[in-house]
Every structure is written in C-alpha cells, then in structure tokens.
Protein backbone atom coordinates (compact mmCIF):
# COMPACT_ATOMS: atom_id res chain seq x y z
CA UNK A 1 0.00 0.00 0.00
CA UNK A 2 1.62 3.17 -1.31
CA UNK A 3 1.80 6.20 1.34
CA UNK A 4 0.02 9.52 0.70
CA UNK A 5 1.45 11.79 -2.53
CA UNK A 6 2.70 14.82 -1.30
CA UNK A 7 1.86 17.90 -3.98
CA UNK A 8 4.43 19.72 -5.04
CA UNK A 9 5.29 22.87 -3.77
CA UNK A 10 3.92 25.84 -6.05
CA UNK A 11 5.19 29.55 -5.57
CA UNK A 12 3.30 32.01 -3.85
CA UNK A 13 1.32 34.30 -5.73
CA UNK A 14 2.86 37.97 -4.83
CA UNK A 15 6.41 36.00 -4.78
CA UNK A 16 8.80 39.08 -5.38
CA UNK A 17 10.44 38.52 -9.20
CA UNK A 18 13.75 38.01 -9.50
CA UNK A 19 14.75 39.88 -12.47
CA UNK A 20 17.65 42.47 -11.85
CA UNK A 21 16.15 45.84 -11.50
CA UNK A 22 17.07 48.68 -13.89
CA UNK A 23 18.49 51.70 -11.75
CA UNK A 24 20.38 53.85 -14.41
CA UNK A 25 20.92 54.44 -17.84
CA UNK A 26 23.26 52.32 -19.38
CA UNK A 27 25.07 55.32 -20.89
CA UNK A 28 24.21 57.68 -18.00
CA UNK A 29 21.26 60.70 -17.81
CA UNK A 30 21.56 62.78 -20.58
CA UNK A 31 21.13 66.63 -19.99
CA UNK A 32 17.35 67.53 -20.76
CA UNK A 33 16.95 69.41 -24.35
CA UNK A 34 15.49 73.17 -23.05
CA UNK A 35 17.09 75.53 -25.55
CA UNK A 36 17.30 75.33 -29.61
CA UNK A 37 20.78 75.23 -29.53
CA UNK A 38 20.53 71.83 -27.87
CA UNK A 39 18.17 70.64 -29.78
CA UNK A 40 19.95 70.77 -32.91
CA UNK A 41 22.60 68.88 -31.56
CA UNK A 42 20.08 66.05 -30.62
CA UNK A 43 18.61 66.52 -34.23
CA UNK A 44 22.48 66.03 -36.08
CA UNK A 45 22.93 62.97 -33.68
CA UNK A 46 19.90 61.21 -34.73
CA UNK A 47 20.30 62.32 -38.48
CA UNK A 48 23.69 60.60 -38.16
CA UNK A 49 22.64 57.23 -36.70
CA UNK A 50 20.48 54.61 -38.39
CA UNK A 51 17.74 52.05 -37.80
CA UNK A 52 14.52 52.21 -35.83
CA UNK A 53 13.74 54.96 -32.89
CA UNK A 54 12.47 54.17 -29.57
CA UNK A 55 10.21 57.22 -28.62
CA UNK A 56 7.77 57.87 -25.84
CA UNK A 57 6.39 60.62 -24.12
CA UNK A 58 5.05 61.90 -20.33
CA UNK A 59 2.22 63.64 -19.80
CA UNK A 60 -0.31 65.10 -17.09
CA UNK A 61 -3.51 63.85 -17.59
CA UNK A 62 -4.18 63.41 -13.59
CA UNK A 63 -3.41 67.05 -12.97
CA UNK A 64 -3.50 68.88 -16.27
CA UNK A 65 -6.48 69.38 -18.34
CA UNK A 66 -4.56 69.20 -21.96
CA UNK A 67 -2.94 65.63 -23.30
CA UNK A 68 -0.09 67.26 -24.69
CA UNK A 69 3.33 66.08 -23.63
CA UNK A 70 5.49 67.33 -20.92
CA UNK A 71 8.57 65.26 -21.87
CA UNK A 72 9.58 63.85 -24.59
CA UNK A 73 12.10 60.80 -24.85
CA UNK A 74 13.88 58.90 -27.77
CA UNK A 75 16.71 56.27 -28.50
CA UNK A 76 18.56 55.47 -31.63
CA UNK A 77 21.64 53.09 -31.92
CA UNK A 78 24.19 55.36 -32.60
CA UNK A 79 22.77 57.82 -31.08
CA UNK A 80 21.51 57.12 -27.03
CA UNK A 81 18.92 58.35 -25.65
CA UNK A 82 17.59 62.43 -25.16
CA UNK A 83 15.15 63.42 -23.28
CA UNK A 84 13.34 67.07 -24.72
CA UNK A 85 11.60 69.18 -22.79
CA UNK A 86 8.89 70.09 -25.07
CA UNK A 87 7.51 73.24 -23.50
CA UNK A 88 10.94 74.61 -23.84
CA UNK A 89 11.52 73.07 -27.77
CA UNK A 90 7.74 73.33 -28.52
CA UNK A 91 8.51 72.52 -32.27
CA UNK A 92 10.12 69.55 -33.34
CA UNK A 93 9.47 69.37 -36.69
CA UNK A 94 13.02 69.08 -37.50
CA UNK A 95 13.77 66.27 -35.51
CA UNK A 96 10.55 64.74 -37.12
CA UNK A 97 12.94 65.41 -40.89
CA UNK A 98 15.45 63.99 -39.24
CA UNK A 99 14.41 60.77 -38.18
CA UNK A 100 12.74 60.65 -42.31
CA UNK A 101 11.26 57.37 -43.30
CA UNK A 102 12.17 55.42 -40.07
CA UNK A 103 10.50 52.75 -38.26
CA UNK A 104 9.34 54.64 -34.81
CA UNK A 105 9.23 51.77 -31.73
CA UNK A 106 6.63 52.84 -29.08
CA UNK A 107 4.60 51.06 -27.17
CA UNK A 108 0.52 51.58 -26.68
CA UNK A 109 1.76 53.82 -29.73
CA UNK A 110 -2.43 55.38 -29.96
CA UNK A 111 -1.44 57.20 -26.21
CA UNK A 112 1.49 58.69 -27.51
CA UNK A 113 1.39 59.88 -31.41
CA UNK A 114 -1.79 62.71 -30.94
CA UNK A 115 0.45 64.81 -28.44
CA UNK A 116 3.62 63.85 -30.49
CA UNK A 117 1.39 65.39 -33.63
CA UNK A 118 1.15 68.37 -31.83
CA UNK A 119 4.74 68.86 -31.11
CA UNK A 120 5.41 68.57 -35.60
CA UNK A 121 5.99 64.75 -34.98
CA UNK A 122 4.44 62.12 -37.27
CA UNK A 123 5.71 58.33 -37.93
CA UNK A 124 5.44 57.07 -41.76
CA UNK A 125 5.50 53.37 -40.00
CA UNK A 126 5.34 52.38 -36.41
CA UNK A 127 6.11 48.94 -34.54
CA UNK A 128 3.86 49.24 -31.40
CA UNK A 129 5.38 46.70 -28.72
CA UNK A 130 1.80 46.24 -27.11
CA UNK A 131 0.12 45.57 -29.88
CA UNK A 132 2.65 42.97 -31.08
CA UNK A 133 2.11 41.51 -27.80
CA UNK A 134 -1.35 40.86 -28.28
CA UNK A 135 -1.28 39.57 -31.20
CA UNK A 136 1.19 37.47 -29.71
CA UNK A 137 -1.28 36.75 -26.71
CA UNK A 138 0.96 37.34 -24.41
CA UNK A 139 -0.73 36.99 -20.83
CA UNK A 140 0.59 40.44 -19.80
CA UNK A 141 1.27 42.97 -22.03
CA UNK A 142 1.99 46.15 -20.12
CA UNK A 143 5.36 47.66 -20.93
CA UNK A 144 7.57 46.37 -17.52
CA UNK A 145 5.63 43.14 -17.44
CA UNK A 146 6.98 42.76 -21.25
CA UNK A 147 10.57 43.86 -20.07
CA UNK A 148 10.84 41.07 -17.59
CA UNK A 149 8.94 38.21 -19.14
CA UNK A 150 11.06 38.72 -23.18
CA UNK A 151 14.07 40.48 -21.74
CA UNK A 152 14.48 39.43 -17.63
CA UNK A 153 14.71 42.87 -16.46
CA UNK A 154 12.51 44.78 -14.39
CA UNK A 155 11.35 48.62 -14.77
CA UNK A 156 10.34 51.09 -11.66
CA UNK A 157 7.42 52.40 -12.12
CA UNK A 158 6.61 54.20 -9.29
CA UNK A 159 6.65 57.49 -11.52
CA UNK A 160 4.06 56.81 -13.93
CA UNK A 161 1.01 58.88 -12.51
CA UNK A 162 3.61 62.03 -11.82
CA UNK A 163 2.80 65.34 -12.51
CA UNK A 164 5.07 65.83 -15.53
CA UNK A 165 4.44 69.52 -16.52
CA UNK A 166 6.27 70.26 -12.76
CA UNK A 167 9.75 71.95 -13.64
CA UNK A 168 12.45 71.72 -12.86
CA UNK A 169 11.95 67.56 -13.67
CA UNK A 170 13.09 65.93 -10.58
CA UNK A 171 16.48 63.60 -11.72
CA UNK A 172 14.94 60.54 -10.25
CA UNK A 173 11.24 60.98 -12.68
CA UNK A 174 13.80 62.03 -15.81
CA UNK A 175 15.63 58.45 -14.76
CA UNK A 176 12.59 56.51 -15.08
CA UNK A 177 11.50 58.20 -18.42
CA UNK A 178 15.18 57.37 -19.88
CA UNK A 179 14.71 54.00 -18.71
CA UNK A 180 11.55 53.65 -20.57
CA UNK A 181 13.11 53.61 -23.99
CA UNK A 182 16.34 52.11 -22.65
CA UNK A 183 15.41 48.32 -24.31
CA UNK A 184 12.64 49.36 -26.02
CA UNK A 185 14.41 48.61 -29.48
CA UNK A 186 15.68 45.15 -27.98
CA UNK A 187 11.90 44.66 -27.26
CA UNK A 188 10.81 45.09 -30.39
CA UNK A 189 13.55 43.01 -32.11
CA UNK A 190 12.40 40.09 -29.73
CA UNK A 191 9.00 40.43 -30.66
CA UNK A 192 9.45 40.68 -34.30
CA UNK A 193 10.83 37.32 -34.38
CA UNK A 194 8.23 36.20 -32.15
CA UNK A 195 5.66 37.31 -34.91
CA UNK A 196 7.80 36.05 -37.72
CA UNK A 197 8.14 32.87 -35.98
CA UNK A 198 3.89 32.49 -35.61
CA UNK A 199 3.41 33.24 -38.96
CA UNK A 200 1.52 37.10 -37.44
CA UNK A 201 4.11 39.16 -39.21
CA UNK A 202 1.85 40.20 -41.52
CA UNK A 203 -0.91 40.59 -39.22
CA UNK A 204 1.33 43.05 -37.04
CA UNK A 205 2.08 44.70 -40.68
CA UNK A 206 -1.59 45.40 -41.28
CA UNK A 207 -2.29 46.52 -37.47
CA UNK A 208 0.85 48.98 -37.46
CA UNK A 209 -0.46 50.46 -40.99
CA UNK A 210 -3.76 51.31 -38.88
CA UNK A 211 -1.95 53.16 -35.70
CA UNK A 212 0.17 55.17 -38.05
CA UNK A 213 -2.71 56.09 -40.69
CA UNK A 214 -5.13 56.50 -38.17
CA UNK A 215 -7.18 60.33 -37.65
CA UNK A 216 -8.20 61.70 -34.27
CA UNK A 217 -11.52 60.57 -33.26
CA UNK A 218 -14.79 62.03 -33.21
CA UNK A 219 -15.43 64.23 -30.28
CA UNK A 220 -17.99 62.44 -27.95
CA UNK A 221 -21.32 63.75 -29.10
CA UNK A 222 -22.54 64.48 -25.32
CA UNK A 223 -19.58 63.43 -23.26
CA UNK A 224 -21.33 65.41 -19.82
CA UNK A 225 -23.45 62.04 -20.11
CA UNK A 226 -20.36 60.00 -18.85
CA UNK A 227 -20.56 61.78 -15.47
CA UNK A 228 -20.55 58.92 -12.62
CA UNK A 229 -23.99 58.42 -11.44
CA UNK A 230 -25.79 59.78 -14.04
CA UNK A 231 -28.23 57.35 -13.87
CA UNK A 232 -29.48 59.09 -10.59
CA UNK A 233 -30.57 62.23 -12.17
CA UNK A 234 -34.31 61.71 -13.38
CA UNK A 235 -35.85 63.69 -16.52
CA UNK A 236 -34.96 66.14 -18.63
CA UNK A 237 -35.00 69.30 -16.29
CA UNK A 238 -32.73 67.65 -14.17
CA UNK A 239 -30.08 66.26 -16.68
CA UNK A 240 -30.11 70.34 -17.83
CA UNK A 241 -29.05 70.63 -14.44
CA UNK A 242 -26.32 68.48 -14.41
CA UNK A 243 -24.93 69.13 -18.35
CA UNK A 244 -25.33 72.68 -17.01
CA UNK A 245 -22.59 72.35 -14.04
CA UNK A 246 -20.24 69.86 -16.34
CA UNK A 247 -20.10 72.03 -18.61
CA UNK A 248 -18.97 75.08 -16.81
CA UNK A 249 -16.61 72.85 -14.47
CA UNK A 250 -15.07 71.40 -17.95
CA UNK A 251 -15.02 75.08 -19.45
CA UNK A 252 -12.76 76.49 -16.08
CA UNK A 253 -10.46 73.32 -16.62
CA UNK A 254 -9.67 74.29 -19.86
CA UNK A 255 -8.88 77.67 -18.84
CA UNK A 256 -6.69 76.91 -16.07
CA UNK A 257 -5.53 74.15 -17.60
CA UNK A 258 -6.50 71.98 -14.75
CA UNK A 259 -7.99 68.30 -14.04
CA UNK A 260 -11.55 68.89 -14.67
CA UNK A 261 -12.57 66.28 -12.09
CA UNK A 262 -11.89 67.62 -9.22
CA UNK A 263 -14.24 70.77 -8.10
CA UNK A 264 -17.13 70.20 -8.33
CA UNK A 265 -16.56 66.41 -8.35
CA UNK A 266 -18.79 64.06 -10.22
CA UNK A 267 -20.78 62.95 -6.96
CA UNK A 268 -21.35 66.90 -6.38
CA UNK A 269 -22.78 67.20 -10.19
CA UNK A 270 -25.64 64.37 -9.32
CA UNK A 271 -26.26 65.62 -6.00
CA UNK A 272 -26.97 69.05 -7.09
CA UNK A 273 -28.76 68.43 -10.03
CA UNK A 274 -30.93 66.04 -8.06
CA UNK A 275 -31.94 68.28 -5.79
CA UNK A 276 -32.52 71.10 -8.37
CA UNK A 277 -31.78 74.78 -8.52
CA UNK A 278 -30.89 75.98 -4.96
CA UNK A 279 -29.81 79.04 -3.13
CA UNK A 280 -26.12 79.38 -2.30
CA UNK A 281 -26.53 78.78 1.24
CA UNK A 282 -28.17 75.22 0.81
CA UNK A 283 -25.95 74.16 -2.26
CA UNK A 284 -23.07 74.30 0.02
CA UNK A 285 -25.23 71.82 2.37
CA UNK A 286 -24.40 68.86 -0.35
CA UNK A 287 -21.70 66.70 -0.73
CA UNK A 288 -19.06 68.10 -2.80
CA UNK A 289 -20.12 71.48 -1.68
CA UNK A 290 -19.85 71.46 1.98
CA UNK A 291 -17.91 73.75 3.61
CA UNK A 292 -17.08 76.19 1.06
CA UNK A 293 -18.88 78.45 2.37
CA UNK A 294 -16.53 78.82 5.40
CA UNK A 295 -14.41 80.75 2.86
CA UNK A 296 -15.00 84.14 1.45
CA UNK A 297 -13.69 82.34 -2.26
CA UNK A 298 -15.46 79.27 -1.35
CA UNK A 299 -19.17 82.07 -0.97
CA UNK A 300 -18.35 83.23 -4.06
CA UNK A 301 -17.33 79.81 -6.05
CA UNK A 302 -21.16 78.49 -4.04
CA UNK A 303 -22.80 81.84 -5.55
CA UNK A 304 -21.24 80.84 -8.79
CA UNK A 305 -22.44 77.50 -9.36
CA UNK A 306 -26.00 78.55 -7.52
CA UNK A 307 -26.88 80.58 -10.84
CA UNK A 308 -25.16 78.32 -12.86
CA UNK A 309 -27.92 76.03 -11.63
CA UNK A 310 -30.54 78.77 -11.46
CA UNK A 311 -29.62 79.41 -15.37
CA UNK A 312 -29.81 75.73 -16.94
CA UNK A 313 -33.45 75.93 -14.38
CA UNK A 314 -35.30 78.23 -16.28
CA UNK A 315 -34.25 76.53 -19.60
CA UNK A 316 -36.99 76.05 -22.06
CA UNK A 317 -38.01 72.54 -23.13
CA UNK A 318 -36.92 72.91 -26.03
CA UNK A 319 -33.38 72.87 -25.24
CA UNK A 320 -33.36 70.49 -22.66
CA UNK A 321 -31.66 67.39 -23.47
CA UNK A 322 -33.25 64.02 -24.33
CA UNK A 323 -33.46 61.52 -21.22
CA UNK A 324 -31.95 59.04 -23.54
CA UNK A 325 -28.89 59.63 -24.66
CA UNK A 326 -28.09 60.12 -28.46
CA UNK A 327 -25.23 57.48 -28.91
CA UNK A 328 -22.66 57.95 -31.85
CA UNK A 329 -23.44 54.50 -32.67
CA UNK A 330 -25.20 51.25 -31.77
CA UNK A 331 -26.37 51.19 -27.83
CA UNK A 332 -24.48 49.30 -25.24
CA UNK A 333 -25.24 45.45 -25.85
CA UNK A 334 -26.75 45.15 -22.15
CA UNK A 335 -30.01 47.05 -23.43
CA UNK A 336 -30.21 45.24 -26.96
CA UNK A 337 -32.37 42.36 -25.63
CA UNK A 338 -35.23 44.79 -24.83
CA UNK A 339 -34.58 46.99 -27.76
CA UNK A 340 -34.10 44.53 -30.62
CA UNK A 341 -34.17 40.82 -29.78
CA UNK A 342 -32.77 39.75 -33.18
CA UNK A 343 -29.74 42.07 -32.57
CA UNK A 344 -28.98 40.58 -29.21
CA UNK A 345 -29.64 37.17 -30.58
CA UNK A 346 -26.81 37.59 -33.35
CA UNK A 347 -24.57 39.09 -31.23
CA UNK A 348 -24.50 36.55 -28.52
CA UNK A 349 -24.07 33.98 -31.52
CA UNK A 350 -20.89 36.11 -32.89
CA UNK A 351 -19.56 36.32 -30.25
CA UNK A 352 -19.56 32.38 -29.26
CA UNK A 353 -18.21 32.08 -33.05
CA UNK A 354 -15.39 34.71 -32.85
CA UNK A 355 -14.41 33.68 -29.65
CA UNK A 356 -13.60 29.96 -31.22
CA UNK A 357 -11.65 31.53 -34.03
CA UNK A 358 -9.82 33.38 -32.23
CA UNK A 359 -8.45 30.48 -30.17
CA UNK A 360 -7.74 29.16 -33.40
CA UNK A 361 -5.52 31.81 -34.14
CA UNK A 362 -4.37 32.28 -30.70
CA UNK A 363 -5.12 36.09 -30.09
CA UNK A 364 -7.56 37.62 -27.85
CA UNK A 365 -10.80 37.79 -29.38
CA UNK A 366 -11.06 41.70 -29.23
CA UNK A 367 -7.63 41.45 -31.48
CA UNK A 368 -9.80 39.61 -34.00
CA UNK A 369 -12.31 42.07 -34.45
CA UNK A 370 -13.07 44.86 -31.57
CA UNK A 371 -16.31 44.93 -30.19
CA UNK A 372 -17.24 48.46 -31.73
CA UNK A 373 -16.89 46.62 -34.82
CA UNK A 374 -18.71 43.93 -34.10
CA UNK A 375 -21.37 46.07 -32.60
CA UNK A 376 -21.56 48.63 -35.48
CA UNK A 377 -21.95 45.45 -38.15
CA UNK A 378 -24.69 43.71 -36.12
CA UNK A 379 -26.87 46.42 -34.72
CA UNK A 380 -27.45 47.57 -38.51
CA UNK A 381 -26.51 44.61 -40.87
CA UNK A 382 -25.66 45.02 -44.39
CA UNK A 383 -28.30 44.66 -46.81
CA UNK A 384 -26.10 42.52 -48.59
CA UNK A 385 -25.08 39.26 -45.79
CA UNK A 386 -23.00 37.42 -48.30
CA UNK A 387 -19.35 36.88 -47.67
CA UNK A 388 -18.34 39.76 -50.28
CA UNK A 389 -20.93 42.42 -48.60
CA UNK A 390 -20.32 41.35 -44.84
CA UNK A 391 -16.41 42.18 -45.89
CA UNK A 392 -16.78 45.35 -47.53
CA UNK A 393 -19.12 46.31 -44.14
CA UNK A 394 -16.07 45.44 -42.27
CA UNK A 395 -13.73 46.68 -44.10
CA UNK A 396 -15.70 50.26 -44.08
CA UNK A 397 -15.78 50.01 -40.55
CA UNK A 398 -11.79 49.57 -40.54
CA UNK A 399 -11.22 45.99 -39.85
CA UNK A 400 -7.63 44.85 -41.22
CA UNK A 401 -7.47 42.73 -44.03
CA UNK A 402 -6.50 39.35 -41.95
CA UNK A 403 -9.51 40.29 -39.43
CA UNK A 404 -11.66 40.34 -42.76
CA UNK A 405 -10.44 36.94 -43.81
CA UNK A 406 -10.61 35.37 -40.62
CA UNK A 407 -14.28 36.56 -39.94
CA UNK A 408 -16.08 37.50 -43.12
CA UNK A 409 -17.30 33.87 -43.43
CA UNK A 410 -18.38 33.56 -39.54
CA UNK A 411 -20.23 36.48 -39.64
CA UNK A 412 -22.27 36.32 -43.11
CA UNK A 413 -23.38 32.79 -41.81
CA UNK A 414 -24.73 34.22 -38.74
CA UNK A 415 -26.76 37.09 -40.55
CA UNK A 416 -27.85 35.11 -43.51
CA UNK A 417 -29.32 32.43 -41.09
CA UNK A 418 -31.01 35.13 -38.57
CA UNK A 419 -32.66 37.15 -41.54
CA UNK A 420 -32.77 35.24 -44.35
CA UNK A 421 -33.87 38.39 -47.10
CA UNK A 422 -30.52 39.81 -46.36
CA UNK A 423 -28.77 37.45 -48.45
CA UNK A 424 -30.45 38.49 -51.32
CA UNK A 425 -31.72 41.59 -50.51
CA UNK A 426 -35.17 41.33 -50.94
C-alpha cells in the first residue's frame, strides 16, 4: 500500500520577481533638451545614426487638463537616448525630418502619437510593442511586465502617474523616463521574431499600418453624459441641471488648464442636479459642496455654481436634453435584448463564433475584431449578408485585411441564417 502523494510545492502568488532591476541608464542621464541650440545637436545625432527609434512621451492627464506632452524621450543606436523638454523646444518638426522614413518603436503607440502630432511629430511606420504583444497573446502585455517576461529585467514604475508639466523635472522621474526607452528597441527586435516565428508578421504589418494612418476621433457627441452616477438624475430638467454644471466645471479646466474632475466632483454634479436649482446657502449643504462656504472664495465659487444652476433651471423645453442619450453608434449590448431581440440574438451567436476563431488563431478575441466593430456590423446589418458584402461592411468600418479573412465567413453565416432576405436583398 503506497503512502500519501505529497503535492508539489507551487510559488506564492505575490512572490517578489527576481529579475535584476534597472536603476540607471546604461550610458548615463543625458542633460534635458530646453534651448534650440541643444536641440539641434540632438537633431544632427539622430540624423547621423540609423535604424529604428524608440520614442515615448510623459504627460499630465491626472493634474493637467490638456494631453499634450510634458517630456519627450527617444533612443537610436548610434545615437543614445535624449530626453526634450517640449515646452521649452515646442517645435520639433526638424527632428521629425530627421528621423525621415524610419520605423518609430513605441509602445501603446495610440497614447502617444496625438500629443507627439502636436509637437510637428508624425511616424510614416510604427512597430507598437503592445500591440505585437497581443497579437502574440501574451498573458501580460503592459510595458515592464513585457521587459521582464522577453528580456528578464525589471522597470520602476513608481513614476508613472507624476505630474510631468512640474519643472524643474526631478532627476529621479527624468531616470525613469530614460529608462523607458532604454530596451525598447531590444523589445521590439524580440517580438518581431516572435511574430515572424507564428506566422503574425503580416498581421502586425496590417495593425501597425492602422496606428500610423489613423485620424483623431470624433469628439464624444454628449460626453457630460459619462458623469458617474448619471443614472441618478431623473428627466430632462434635471439632466439640464447636471450638463449645465459639467459644462462650466469642464469650461474652467480648460482655462486653467487643470484636471476637470476635481471641483465640483462628479458625486457633487448628481447631487446638485438632483436636488434642483438651490440658493447658495443650501448648495453648500451637499456633498461636494460642503464647507465652502466657510471661505469668502469658497461664498463666491457656491454663488457661482447657484446661478449656474438657477440658469440651466429656467431653460426652455426645447433645449433640454433628451433623457436618452443620443449614442454615436449602436447602444451598449446590455439594453439590446429589450430593444431589438434579433440584434442581441446575433450578437451573442458572434460572439460564441469569434471567440472559437480566435483560439484558433491564438489572439484575444477583441484582437480579431473589436467589439465596436462587431457592434456597429450587427446592430445595422448590411443589406447585402454574403461573404463579399459582410467584408466590404467590415472593411468600411476599418477591420484589417486578416480580421476580414478570418471573420467574413463567420459572420455572413450568422446574418444570412437570422434574416434570411438579407442574403439576397429582398
């Protein structure tokens, strides 16, 4: 009789990693780029050198109202790394002529490139080392989680939600940003042969085509609606109410250039505009509003926002907003069953489908097609459901070529056998 099996023993969870820990450059801090005299000595250096750039960028979005970046940072072998200070150099559009036709290395490259835009920077081709990495389906995919599982190093991040537009930079935050782009291009070189060896080389192609092409999106049609618990505020009158005080908070942001979450926060919004217009005095009796009126600013800020409130009050109905929301596209799947049965139905069978063929090609299933897509295609089908019309509807909708191929077929099944007529188009 054979004694009990002991299990093995299996690591704890929160075990501490062992991969060494990045602390410095490898080639020291560079100076930071503040005058245009320095800046055309970074420009000459990366003229001179060759091959791919690593670039990223820090910005302020927990304390600053604007995206645009506070630091810039790039490497080039043959070149190192600099680090610009971009309200200093505010115009880089030489740089952008110097590094010409090359392959720019970021990673979550769709964060980065609209404030890099801004500064006179634009990539003819990118290699985005997130993106490879889901297409790789890497469990983890953030940028130090990459760095230790492909390279066995470790980044600090402690500096990540900084306050980037302070100055002077603090050496220890202008050490992390250098670090950031330190292996960047080593990254990249691993992954590339990671997607070369899956046979997703051209996938990555096609998705890195997309990020580089891509325009700005859309502003949000009513973005006040995205207030947290919105869903408090009952009826027109009262959603005035609370568009009314989003609105002016998000208009003082923009002029002081400040985190528009903060006064009045969200919870103050709802509470006010639930209990309607009210004098100063009893505003400052909410949440959010309490105790302002203990200072002679904080009387005058309460006064402010009372007739703010009076104001969107005595709106007529014809400009008071619709309780439903008027959505830039298809509703959010939880509501289709009650609004269109046959919608939901298809969706929760594309979904099922999609999610097999993506394990298939072993990505994550919103790699395959993203659910906007998906949404956009099913909520209002194409006339035509046959494999050529269901790919020209994706295509319009900016699927990737391979996504197209891998889906079309799926997807026209699905329609064609939920409404029939759309086949042929009767």
């Amino acid at each position: 009789m054979t004694g009990p099996v002991e299990a093995e023993p299996q690591p704890a969870p929160d075990e501490p990693s062992l991969a060494p820990l990045l602390t410095a450059p490898a080639d020291g801090l560079p100076p930071v780029t503040e005058s245009r005299c320095a800046l055309a000595g970074d420009v000459a250096r990366f003229a001179a050198a060759a091959g791919p750039v690593a670039i990223d960028t820090e910005r302020a979005g927990g304390y600053r109202y604007s995206q645009r970046a506070y630091l810039v940072q790039l490497r080039r072998r043959g070149a190192g790394t600099s680090l610009i200070d971009p309200i200093a150099c505010p115009d880089l559009a030489d740089l952008g002529a110097a590094l010409g036709d090359c392959e720019w290395v970021l990673h979550a490259a769709s964060q980065d490139l609209p404030s890099l835009a801004d500064l006179g920077l634009a990539p003819s081709t990118v290699f985005d080392t997130e993106v490879a990495a889901r297409l790789l389906n890497k469990p983890k995919v953030g940028l130090a989680a990459l760095m230790e599982s492909e390279l066995g190093v470790r980044l600090a991040k402690e500096h990540s939600a900084a306050d980037w537009s302070r100055r002077p930079i603090p050496s220890s935050w202008l050490n992390y940003a250098a670090l950031d782009v330190e292996l960047l291009l080593d990254l990249r070189d691993v992954l590339s042969d990671q997607l070369e060896a899956a046979s997703k080389t051209d996938w990555a192609r096609q998705e890195f085509a997309a990020i580089a092409e891509a325009v700005p999106p859309e502003p949000r049609r009513e973005p006040w609606r995205r207030i947290s618990g919105l869903h408090k505020v009952r009826g027109a009158r009262r959603l005035a109410l609370a568009r009314a005080l989003w609105q002016e908070r998000d208009r003082i942001a923009a002029q002081r250039d400040g985190t528009p979450t903060r006064a009045p926060p969200d919870s103050a919004i709802v509470a006010a505009a639930v209990a309607g217009p009210l004098p100063a005095d009893d505003l400052g009796d909410l949440p959010g509003f309490r105790g302002r009126s203990r200072r002679q600013r904080g009387r005058a800020e309460l006064r402010h926002w009372a007739k703010v409130l009076d104001e969107a009050g005595r709106l007529p109905d014809s400009e008071l907003p619709t309780v439903a929301p008027a959505y830039d596209g298809p509703p959010p799947a939880r509501g289709w069953a009650d609004r269109d049965p046959a919608a939901a139905s298809r969706l929760a069978m594309a979904r099922a489908a999609l999610g097999e063929i993506a394990k298939g090609c072993d990505v994550p299933v919103e790699n395959l097609l993203t659910p906007d897509t998906l949404r956009r295609l099913l909520w209002e089908p194409p006339q035509d459901a046959s494999d050529s019309g269901v790919a020209a509807r994706l295509t319009e909708l900016g699927a990737r070529p391979w996504q197209v191929e891998k889906a079309t077929e799926t997807l026209s099944t699905i329609l064609g056998a939920a409404v029939p007529s759309l086949v042929t188009g009767e």
